[in-house]
C-alpha atoms as a PDB file:
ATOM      1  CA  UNK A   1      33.589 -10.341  -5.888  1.00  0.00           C
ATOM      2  CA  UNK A   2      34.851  -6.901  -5.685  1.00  0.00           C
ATOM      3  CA  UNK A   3      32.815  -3.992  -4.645  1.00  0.00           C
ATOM      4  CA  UNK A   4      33.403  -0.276  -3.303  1.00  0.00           C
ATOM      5  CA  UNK A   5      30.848   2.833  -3.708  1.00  0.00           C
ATOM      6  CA  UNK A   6      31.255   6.232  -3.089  1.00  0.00           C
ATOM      7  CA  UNK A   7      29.116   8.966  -2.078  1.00  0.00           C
ATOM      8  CA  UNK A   8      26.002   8.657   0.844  1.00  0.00           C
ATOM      9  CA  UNK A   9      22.526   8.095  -0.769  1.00  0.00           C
ATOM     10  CA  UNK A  10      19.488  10.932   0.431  1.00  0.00           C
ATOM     11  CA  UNK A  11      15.898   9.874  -0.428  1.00  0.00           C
ATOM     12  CA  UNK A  12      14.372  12.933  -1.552  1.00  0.00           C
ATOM     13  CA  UNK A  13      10.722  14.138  -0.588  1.00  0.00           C
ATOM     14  CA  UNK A  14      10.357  15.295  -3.864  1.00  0.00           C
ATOM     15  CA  UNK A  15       9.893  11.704  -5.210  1.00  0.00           C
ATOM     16  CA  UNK A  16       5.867  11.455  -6.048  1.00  0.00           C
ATOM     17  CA  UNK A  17       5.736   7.786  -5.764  1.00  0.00           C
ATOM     18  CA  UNK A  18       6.949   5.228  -3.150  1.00  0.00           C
ATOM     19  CA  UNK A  19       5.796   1.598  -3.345  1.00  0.00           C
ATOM     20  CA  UNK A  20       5.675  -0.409  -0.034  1.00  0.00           C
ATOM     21  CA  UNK A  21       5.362  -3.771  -0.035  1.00  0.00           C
ATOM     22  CA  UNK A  22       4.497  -6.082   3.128  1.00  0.00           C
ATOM     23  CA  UNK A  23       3.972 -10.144   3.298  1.00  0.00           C
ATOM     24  CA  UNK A  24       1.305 -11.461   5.161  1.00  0.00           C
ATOM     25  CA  UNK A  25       0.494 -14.024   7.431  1.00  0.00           C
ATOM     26  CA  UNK A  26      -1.425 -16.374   5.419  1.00  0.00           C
ATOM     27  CA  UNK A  27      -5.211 -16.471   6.534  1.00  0.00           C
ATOM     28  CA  UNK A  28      -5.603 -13.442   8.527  1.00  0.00           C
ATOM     29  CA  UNK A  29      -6.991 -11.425   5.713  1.00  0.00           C
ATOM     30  CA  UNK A  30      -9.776 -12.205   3.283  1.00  0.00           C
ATOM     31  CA  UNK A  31     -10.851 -10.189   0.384  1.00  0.00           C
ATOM     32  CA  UNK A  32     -14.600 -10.837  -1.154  1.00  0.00           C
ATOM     33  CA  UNK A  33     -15.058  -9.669  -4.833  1.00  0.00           C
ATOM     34  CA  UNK A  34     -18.942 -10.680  -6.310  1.00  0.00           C
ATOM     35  CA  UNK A  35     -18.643 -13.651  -3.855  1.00  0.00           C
ATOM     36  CA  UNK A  36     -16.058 -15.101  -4.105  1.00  0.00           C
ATOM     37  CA  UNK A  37     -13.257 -15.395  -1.144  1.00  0.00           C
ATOM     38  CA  UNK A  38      -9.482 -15.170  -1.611  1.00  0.00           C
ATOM     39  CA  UNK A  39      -6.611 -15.342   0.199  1.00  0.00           C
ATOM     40  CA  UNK A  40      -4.474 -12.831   0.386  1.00  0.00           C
ATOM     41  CA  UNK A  41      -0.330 -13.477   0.664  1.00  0.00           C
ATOM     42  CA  UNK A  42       1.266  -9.829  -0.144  1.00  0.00           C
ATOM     43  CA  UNK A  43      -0.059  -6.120  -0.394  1.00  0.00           C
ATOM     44  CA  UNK A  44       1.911  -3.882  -2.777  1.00  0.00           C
ATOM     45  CA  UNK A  45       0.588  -0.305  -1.352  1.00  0.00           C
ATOM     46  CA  UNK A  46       1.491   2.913  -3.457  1.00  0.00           C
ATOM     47  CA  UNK A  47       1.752   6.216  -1.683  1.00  0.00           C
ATOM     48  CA  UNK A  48       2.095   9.244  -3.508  1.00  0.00           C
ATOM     49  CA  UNK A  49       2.822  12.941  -3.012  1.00  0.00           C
ATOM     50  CA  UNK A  50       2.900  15.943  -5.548  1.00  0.00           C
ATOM     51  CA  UNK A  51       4.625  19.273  -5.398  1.00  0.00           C
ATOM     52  CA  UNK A  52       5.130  19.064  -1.562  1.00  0.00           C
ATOM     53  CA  UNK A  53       1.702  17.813  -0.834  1.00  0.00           C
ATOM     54  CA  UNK A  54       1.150  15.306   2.167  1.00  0.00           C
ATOM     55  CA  UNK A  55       1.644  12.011   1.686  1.00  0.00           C
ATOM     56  CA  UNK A  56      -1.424   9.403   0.371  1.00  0.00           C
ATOM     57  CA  UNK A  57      -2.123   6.179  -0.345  1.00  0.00           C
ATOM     58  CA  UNK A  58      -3.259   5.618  -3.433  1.00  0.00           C
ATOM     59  CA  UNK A  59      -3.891   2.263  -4.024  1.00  0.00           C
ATOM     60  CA  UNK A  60      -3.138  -0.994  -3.184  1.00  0.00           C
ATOM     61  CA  UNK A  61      -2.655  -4.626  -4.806  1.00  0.00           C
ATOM     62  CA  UNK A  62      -3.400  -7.542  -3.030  1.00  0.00           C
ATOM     63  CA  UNK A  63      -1.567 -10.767  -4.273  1.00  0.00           C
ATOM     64  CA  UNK A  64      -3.841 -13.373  -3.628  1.00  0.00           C
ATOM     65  CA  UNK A  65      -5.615 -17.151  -4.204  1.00  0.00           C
ATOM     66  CA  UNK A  66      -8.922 -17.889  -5.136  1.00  0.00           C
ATOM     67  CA  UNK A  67     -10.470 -21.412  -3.996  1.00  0.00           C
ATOM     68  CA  UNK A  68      -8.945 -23.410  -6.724  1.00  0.00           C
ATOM     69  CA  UNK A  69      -5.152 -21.945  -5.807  1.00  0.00           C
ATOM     70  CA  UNK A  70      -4.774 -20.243  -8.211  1.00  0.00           C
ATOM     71  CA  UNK A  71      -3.094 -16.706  -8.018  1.00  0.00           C
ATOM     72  CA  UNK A  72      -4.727 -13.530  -8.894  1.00  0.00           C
ATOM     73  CA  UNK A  73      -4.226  -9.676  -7.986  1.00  0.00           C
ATOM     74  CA  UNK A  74      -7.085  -7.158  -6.880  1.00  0.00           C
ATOM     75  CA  UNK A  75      -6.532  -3.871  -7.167  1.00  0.00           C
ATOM     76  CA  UNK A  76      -8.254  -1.438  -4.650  1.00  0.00           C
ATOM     77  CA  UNK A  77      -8.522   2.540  -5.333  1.00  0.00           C
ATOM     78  CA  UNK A  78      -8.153   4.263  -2.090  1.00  0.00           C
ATOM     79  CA  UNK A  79      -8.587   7.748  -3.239  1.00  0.00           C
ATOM     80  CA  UNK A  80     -11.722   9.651  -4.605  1.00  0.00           C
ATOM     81  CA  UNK A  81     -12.607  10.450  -8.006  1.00  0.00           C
ATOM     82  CA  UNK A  82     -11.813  13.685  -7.078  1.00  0.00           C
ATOM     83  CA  UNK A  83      -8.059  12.543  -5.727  1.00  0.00           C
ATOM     84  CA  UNK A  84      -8.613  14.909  -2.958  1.00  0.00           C
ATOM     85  CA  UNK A  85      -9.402  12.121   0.228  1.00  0.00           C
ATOM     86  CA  UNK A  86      -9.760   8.989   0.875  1.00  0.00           C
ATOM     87  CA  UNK A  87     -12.570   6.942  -1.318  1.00  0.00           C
ATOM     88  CA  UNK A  88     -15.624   6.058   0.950  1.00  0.00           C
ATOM     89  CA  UNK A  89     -16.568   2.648   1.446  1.00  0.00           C
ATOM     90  CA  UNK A  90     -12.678   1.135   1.569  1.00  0.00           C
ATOM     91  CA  UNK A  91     -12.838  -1.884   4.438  1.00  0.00           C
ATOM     92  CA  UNK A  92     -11.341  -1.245   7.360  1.00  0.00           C
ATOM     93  CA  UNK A  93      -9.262  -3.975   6.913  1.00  0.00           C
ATOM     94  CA  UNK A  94      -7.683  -2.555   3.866  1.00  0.00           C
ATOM     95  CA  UNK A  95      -6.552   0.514   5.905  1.00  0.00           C
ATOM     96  CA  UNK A  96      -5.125  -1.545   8.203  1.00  0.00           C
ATOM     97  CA  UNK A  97      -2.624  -3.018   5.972  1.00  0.00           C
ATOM     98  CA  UNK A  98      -2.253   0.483   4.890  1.00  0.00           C
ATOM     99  CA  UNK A  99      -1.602   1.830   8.333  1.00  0.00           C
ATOM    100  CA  UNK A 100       1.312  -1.511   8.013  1.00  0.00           C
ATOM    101  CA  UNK A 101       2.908  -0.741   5.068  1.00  0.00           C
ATOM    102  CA  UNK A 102       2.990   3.194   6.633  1.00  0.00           C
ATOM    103  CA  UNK A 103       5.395   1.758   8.908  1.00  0.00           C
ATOM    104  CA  UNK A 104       7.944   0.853   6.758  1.00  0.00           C
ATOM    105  CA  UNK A 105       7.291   3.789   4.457  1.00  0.00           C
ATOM    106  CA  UNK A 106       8.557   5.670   7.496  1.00  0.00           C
ATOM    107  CA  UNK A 107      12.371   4.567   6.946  1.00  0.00           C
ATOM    108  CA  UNK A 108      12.340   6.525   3.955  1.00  0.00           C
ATOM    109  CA  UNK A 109      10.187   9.579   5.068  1.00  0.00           C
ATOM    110  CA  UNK A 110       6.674   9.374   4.480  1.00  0.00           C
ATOM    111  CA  UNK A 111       4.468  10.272   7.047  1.00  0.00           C
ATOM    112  CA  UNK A 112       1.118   9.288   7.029  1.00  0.00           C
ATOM    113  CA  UNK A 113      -2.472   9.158   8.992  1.00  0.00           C
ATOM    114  CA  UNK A 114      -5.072   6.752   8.221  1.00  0.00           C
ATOM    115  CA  UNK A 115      -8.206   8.292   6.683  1.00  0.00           C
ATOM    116  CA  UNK A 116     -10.397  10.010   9.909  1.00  0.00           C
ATOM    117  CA  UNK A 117      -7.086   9.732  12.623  1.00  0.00           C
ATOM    118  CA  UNK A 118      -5.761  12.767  11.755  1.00  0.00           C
END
């Protein structure tokens, strides 16, 4: 295979929406939903930004197993239904893979503090 390319590729900060996913070891994080355990395998964590605004995470999905093995995804809203700060009540464990998947958000520009570091 043949292949050239031209040019040098910026990310802009104008982009509202960067998605940052991370793999994790499996068994150091369990979610609870009415009861029931899973384990979770991957966090897909969306961070947004609008019209120059600081950076936030907005959600994040959990890929993850239930008991029986099978897969399923859980959803958690981290902002307030105001979408001014961070939603009260998120585990500490979800900002935590937050604060992980801030890391590597980093290569491409985002910078972000965890809900009450700033």
């Amino acid at each position: 295979m043949s292949l050239s390319a031209t040019g040098d590729p910026v990310f802009l900060q104008d982009d509202t929406q960067v998605s940052v996913g991370i793999d994790l070891r499996p068994g150091t994080l369990t979610l609870t939903r009415n009861g029931e355990d899973f384990a979770v395998h991957h966090a897909l964590v969306e961070f947004a930004s609008a019209d120059g605004d600081p950076w936030a995470a907005q959600e994040v999905t959990f890929s993850a197993k239930g008991r029986d093995g099978k897969p399923v995804g859980i959803t958690v809203d981290l902002l307030n239904d105001s979408w001014d700060g961070p939603r009260t009540g998120v585990p500490e464990a979800v900002w935590k893979v937050v604060a992980l998947a801030a890391t590597s958000a980093g290569d491409v520009g985002i910078t972000y503090v965890p809900p009450g570091r700033a």
